[in-house]
N, C-alpha and C. Protein backbone atom coordinates (compact mmCIF):
# COMPACT_ATOMS: atom_id res chain seq x y z
N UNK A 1 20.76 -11.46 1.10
CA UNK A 1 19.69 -12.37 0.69
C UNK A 1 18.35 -11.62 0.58
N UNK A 2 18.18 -11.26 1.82
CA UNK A 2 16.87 -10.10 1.85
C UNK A 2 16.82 -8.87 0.43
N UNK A 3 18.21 -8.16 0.47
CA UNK A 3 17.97 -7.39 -1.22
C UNK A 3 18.01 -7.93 -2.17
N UNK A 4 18.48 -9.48 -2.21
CA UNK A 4 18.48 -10.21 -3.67
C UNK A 4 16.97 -10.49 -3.78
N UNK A 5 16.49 -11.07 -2.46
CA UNK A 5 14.44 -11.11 -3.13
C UNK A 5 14.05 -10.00 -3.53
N UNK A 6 13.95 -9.41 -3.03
CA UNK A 6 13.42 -7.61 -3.27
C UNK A 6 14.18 -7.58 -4.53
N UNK A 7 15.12 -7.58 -5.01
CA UNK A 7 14.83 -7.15 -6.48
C UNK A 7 15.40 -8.13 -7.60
N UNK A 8 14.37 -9.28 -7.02
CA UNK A 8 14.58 -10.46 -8.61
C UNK A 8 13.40 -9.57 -9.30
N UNK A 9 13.67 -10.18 -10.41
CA UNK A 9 13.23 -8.79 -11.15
C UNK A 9 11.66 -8.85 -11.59
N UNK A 10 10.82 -9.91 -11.19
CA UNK A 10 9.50 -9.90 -11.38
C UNK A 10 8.78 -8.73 -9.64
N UNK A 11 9.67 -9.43 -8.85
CA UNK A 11 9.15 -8.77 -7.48
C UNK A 11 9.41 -7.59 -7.71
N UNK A 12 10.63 -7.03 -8.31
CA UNK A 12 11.33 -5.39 -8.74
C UNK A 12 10.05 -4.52 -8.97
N UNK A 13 9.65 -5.64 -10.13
CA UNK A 13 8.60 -4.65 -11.40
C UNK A 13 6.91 -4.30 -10.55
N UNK A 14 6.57 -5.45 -9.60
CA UNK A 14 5.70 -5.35 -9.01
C UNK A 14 6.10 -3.37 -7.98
N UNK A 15 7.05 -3.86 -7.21
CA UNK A 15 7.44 -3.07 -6.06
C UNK A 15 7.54 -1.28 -6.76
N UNK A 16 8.28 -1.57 -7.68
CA UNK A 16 7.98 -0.18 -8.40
C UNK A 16 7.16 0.43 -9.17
N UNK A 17 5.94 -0.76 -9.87
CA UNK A 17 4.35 -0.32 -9.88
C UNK A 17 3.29 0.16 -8.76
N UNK A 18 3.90 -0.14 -7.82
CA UNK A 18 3.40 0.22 -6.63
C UNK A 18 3.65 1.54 -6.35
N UNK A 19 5.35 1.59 -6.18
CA UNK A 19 5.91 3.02 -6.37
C UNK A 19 5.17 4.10 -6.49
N UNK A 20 5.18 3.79 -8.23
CA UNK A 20 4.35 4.49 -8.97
C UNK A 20 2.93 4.86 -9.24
N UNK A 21 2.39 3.73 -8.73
CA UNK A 21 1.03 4.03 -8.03
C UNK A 21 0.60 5.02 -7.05
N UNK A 22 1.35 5.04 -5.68
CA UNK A 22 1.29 5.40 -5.08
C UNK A 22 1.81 6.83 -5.47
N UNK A 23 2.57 7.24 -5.75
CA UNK A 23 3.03 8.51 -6.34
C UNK A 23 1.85 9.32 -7.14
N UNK A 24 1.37 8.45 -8.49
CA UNK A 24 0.01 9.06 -8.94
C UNK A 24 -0.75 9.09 -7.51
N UNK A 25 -1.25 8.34 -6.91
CA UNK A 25 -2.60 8.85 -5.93
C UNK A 25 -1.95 10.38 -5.13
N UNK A 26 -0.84 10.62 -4.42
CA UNK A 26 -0.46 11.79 -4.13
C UNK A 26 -0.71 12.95 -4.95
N UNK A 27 -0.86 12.97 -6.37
CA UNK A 27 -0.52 13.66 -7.47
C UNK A 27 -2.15 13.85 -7.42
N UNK A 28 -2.63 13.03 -7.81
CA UNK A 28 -4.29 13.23 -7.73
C UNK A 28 -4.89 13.48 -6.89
N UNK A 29 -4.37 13.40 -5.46
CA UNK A 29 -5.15 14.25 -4.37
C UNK A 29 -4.93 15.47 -4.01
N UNK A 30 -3.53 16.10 -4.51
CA UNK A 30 -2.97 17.08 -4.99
C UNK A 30 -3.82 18.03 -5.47
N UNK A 31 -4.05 17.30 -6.84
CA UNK A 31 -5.28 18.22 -7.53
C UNK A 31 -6.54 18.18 -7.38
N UNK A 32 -7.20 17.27 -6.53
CA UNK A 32 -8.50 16.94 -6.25
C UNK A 32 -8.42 16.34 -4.98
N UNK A 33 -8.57 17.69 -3.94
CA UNK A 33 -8.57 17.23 -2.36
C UNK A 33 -9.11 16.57 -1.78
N UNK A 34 -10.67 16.84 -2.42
CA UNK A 34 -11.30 16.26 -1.85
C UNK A 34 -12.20 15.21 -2.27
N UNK A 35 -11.31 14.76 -2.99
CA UNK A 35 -11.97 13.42 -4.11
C UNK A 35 -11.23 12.26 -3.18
N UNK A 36 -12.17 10.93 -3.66
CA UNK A 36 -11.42 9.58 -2.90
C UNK A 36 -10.81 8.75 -4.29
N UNK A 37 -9.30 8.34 -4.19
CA UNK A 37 -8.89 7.44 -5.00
C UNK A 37 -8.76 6.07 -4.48
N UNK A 38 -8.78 5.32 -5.22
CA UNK A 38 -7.83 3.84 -4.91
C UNK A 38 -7.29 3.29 -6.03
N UNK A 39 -6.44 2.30 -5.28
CA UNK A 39 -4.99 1.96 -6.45
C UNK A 39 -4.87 0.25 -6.31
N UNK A 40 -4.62 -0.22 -6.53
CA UNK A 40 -4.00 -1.58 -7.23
C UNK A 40 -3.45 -1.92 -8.03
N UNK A 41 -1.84 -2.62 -7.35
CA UNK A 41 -0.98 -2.63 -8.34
C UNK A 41 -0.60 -4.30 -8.56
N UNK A 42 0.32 -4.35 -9.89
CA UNK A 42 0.73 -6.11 -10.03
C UNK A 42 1.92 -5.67 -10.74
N UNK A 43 2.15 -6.99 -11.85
CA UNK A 43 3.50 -7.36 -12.35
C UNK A 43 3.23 -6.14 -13.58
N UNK A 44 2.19 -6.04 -13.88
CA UNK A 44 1.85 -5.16 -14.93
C UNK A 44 1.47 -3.68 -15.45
N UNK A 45 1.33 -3.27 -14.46
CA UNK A 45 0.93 -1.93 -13.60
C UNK A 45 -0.05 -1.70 -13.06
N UNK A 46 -0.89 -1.07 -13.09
CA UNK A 46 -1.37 -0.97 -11.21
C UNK A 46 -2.86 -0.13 -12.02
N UNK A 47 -4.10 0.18 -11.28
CA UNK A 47 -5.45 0.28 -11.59
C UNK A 47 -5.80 1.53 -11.07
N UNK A 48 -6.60 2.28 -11.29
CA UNK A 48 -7.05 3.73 -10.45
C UNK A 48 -8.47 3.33 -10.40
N UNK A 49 -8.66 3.69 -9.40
CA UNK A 49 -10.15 3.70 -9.23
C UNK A 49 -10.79 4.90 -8.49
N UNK A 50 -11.46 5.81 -9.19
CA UNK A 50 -12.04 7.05 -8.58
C UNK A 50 -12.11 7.55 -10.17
N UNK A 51 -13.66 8.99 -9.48
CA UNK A 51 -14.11 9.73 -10.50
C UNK A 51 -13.46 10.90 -11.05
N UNK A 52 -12.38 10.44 -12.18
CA UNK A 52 -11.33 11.26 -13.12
C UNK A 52 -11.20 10.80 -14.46
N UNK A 53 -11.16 11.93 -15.10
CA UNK A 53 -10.61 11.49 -16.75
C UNK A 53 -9.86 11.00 -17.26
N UNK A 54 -9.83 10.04 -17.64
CA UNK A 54 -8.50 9.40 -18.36
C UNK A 54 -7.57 10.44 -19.11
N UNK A 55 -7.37 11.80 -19.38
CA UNK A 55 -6.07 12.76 -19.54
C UNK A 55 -5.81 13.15 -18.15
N UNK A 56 -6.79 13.10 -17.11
CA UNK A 56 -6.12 13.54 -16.15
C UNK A 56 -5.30 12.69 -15.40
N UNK A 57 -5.84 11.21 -15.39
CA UNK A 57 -4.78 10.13 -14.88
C UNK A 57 -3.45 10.26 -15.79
N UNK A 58 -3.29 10.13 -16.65
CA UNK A 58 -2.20 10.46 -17.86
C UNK A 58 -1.50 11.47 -17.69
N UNK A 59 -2.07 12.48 -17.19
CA UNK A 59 -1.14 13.78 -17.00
C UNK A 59 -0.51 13.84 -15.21
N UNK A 60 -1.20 12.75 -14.79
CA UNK A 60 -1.19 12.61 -12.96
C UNK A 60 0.22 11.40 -13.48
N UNK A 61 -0.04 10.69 -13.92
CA UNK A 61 0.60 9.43 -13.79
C UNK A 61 2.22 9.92 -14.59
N UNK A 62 2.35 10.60 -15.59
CA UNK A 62 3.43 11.28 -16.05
C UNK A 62 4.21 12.34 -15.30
N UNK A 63 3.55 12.84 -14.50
CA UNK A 63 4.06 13.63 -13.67
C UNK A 63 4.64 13.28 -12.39
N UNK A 64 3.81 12.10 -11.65
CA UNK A 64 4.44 11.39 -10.67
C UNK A 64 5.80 10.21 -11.12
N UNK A 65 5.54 9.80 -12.42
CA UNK A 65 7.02 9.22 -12.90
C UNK A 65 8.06 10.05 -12.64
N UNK A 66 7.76 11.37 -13.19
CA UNK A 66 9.32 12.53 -13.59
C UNK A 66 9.53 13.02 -11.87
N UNK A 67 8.72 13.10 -10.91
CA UNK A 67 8.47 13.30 -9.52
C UNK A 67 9.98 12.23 -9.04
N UNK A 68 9.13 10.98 -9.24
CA UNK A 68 9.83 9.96 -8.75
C UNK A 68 11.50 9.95 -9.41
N UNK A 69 11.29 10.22 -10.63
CA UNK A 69 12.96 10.12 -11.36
C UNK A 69 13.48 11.84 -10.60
N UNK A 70 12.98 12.50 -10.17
CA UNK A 70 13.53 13.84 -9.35
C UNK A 70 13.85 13.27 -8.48
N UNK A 71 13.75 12.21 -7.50
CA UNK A 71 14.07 12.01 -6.22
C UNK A 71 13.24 12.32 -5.26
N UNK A 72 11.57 12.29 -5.62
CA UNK A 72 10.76 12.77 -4.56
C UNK A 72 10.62 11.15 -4.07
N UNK A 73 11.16 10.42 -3.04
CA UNK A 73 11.16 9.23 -2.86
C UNK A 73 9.96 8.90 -2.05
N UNK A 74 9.52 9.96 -1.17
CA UNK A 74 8.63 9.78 -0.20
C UNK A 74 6.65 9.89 -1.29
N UNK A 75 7.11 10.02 -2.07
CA UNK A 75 6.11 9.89 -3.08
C UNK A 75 5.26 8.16 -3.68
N UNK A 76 6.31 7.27 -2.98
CA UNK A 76 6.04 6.00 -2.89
C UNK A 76 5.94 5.26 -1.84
N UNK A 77 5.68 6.48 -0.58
CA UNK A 77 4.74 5.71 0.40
C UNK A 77 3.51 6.76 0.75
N UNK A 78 2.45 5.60 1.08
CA UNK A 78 0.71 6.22 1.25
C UNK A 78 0.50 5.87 2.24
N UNK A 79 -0.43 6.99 2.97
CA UNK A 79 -0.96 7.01 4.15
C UNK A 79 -1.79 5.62 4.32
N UNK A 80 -2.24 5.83 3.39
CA UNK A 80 -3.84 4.74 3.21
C UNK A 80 -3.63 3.37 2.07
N UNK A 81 -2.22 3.34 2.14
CA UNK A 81 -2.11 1.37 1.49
C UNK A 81 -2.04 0.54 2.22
N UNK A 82 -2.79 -0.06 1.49
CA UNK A 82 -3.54 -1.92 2.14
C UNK A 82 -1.85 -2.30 3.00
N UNK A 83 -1.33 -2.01 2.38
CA UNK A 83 0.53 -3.21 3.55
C UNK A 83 -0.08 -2.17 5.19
N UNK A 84 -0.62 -0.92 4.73
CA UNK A 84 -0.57 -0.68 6.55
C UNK A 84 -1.49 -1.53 6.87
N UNK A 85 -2.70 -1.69 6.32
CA UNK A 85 -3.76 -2.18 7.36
C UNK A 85 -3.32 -3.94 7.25
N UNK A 86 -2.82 -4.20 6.52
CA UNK A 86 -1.89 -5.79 7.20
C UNK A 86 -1.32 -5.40 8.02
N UNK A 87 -0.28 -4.79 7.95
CA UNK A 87 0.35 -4.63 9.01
C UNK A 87 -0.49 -4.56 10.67
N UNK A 88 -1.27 -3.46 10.59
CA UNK A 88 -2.04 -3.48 11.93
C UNK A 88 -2.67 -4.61 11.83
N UNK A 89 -3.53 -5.28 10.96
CA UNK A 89 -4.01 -6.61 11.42
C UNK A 89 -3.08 -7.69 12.08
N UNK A 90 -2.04 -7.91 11.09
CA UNK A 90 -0.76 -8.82 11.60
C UNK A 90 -0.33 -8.20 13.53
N UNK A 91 -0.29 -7.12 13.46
CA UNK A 91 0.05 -6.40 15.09
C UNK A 91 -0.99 -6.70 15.86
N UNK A 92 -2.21 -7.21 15.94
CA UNK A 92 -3.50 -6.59 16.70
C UNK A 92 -3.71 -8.08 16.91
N UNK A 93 -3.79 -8.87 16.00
CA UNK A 93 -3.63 -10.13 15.91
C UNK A 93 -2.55 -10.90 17.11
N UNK A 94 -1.93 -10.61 16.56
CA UNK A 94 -0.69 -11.13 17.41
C UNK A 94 -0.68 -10.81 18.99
N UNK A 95 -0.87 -9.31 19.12
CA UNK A 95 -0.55 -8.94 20.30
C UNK A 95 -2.10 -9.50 21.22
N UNK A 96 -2.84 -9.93 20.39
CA UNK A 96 -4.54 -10.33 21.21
C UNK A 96 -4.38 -11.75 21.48
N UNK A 97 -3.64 -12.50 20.31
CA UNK A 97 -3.56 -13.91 20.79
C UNK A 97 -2.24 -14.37 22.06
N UNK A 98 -1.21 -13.86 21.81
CA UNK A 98 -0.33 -13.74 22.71
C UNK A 98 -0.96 -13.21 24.08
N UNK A 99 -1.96 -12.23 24.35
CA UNK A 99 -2.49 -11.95 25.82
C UNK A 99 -3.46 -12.78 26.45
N UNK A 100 -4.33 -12.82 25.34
CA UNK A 100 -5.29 -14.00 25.41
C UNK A 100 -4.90 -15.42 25.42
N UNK A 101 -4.12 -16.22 25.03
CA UNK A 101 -4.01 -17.57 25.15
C UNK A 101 -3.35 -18.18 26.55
N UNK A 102 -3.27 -19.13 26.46
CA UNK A 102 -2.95 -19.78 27.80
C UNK A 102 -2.96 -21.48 27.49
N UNK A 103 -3.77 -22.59 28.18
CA UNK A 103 -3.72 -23.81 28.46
C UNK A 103 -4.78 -24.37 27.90
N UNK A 104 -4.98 -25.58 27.92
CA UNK A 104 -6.33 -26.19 27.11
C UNK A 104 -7.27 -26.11 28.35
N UNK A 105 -6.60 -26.18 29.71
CA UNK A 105 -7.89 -26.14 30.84
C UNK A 105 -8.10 -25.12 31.12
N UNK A 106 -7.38 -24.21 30.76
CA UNK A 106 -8.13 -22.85 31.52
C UNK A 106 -9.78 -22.46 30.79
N UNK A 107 -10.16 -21.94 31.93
CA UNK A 107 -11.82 -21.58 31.54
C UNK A 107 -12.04 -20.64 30.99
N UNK A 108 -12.64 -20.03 30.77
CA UNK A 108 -13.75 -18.56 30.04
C UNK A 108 -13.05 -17.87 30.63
N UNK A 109 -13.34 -17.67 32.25
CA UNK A 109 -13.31 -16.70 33.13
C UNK A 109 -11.90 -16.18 33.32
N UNK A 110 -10.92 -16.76 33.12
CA UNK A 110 -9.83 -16.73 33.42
C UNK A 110 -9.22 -15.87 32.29
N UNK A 111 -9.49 -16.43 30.87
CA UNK A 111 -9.48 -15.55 29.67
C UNK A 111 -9.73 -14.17 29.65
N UNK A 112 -11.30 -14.15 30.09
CA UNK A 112 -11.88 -13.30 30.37
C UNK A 112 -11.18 -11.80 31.45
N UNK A 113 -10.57 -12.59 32.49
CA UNK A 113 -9.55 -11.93 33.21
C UNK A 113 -8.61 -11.31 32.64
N UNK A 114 -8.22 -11.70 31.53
CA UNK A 114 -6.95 -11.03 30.73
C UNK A 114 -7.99 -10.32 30.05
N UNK A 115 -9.16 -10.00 29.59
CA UNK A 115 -9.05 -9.08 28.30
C UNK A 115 -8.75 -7.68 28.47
N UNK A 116 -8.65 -7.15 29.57
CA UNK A 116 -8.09 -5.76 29.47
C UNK A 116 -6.63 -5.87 29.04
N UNK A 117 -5.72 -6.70 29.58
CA UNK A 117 -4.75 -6.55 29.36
C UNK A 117 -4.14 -6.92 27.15
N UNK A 118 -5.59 -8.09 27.11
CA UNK A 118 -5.67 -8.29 25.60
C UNK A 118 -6.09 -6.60 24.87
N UNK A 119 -6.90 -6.21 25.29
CA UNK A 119 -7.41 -4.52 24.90
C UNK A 119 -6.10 -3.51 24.64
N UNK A 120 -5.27 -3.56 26.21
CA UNK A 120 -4.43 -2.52 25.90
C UNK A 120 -2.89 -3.35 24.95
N UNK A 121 -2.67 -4.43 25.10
CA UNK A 121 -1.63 -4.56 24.21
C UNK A 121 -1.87 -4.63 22.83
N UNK A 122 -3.28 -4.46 22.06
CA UNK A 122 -3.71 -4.51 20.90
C UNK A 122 -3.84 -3.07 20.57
N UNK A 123 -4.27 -2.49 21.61
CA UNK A 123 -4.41 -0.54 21.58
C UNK A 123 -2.53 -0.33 21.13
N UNK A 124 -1.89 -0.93 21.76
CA UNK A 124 -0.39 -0.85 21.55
C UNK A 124 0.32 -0.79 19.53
N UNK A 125 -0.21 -2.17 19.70
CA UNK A 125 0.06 -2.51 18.31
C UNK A 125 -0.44 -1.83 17.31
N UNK A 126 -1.54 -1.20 17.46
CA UNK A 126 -2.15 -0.24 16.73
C UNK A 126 -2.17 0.79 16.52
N UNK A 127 -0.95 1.50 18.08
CA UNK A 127 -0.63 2.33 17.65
C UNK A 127 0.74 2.37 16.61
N UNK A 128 1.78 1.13 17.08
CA UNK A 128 2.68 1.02 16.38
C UNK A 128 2.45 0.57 15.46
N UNK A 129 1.68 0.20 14.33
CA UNK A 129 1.31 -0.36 13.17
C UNK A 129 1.23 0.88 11.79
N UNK A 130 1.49 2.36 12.61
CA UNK A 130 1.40 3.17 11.74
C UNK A 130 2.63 3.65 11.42
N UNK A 131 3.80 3.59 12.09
CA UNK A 131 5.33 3.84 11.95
C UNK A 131 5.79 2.40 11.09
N UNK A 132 5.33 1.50 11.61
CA UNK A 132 5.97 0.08 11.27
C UNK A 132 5.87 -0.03 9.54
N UNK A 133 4.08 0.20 9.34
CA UNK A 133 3.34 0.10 7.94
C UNK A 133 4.23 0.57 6.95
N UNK A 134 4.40 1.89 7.57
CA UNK A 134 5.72 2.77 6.53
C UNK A 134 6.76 2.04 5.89
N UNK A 135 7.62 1.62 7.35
CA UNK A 135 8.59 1.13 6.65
C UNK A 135 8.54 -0.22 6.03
N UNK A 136 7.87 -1.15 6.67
CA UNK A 136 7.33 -2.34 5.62
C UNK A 136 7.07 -1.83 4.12
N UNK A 137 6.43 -0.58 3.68
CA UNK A 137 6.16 0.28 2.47
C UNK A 137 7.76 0.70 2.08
N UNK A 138 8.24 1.04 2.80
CA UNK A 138 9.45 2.00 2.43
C UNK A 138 10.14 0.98 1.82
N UNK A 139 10.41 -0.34 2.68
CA UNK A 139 12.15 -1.16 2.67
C UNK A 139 11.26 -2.82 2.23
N UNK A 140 10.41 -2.97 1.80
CA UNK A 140 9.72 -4.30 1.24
C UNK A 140 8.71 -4.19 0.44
N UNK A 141 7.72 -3.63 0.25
CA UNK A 141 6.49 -3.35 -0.74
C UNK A 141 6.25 -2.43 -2.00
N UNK A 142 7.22 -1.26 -1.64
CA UNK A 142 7.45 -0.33 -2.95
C UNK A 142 8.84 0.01 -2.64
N UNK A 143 9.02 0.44 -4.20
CA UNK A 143 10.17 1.21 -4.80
C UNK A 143 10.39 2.36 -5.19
N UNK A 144 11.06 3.35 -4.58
CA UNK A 144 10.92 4.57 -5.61
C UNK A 144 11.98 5.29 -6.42
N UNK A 145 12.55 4.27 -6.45
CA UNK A 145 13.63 4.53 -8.08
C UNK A 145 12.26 3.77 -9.06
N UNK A 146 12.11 4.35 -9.85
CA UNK A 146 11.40 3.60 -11.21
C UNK A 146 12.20 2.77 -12.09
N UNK A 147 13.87 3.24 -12.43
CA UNK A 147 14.47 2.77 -12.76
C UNK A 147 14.23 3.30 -14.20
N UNK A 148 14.13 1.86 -15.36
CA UNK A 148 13.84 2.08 -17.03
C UNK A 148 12.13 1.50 -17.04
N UNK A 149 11.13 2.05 -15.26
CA UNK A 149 10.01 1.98 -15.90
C UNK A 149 9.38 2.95 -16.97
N UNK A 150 8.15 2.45 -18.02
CA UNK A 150 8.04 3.53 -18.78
C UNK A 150 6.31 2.95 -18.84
N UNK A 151 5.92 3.74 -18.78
CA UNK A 151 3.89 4.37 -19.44
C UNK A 151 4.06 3.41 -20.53
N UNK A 152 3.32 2.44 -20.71
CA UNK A 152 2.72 1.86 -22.30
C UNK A 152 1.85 2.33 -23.00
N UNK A 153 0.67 2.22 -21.37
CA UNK A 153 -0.85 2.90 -22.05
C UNK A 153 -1.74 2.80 -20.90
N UNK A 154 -2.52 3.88 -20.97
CA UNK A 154 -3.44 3.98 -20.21
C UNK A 154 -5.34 3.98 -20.81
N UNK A 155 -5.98 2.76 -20.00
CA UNK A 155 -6.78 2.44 -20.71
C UNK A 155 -8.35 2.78 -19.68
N UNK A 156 -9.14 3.81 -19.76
CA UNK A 156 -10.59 3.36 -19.08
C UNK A 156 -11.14 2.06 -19.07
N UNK A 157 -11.66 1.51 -18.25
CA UNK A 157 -11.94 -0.28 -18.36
C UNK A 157 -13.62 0.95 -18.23
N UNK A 158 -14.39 -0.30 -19.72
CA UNK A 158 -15.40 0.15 -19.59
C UNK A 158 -16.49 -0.92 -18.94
N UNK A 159 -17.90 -0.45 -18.42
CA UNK A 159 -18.33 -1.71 -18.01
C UNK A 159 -18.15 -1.65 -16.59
N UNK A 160 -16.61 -1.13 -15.91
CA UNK A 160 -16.76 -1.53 -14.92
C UNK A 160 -17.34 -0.49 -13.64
N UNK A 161 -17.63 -1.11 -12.49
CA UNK A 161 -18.81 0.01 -11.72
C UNK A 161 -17.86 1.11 -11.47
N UNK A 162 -18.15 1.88 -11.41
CA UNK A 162 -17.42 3.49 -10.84
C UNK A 162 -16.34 3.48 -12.16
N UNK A 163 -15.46 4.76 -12.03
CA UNK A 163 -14.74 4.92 -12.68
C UNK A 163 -13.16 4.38 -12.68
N UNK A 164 -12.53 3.42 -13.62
CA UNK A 164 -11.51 2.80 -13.56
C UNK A 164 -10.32 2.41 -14.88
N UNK A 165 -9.07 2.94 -14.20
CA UNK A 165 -8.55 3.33 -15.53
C UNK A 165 -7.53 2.02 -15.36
N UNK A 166 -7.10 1.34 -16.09
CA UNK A 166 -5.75 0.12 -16.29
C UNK A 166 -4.54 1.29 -16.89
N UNK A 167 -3.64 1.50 -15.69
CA UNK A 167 -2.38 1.97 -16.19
C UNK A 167 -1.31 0.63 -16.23
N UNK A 168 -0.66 0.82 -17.82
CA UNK A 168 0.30 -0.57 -18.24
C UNK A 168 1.51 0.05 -18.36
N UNK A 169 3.15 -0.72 -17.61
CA UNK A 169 3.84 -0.10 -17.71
C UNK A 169 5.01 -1.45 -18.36
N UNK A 170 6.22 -0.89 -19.05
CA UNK A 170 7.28 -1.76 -18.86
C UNK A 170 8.70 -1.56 -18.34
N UNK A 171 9.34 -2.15 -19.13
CA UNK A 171 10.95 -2.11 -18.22
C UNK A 171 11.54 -1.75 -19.65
């Protein structure tokens, strides 16, 4: 049931724009260490945002496809995608309200009594939120078979603040 959601085939196309997203940002930090990217992806393909040329996204984004069709699989998970920092929010969250809660009469003080123990089981979750993030990335959020994805077009969005390119892909 769990692999039939994961790949009805609108969620598919999302999960492996992501993929592929994520694969270009590796590719572009690759060549530009010390530059900052960001990515956003959908049903349609996914956005770059950082200061690069539209041949160089094109030549980043073609190269992390043929990457990904090599079998570099680990190319479709990122240190720095938004599913980790849900993830730690969802962990930090949880593990603070679970230490912290109690009864409708209990007072301040009593609360208050737990927050170390609210501190270190959130220090917990936070640390595990960086192994977890992964695989939430790995086995639910991206894909890194591409499959019959293919490049349509890659477009500079003009107008908009900083530099931002619309990469469009299909099936």
């Amino acid at each position: 049931m769990y692999k039939q959601f994961l790949n009805h085939p609108v969620l598919l196309r999302v999960r492996r724009n992501h993929g592929l997203e994520h694969a270009t940002m590796h590719v572009l930090s690759e060549r530009y260490p010390n530059s900052s990217f960001v990515g956003r992806s959908d049903g349609r393909g996914f956005y770059i945002y950082g200061q690069v040329a539209t041949d160089v996204v094109q030549s980043s984004v073609n190269e992390a496809l043929d990457r990904l069709r090599n079998g570099e699989k680990s190319l479709a998970i990122h240190p720095t995608c938004g599913t980790n920092l849900v993830t730690a929010g969802l962990l930090a969250a949880t593990a603070s309200f679970l230490s912290l809660g109690g009864n409708k009469e209990e007072g301040w003080r009593e609360r208050l009594r737990r927050l170390p123990t609210a501190i270190a089981a959130t220090t917990v979750a936070l640390f595990l939120a960086q192994p977890i993030g992964r695989a939430v990335q790995q086995y639910v959020t991206t894909e890194p078979n591409p499959g019959s994805l293919e490049i349509v077009a890659i477009h500079p969005i003009r107008g908009a603040r900083g530099n931002v390119h619309r990469v469009l892909t299909a099936n």
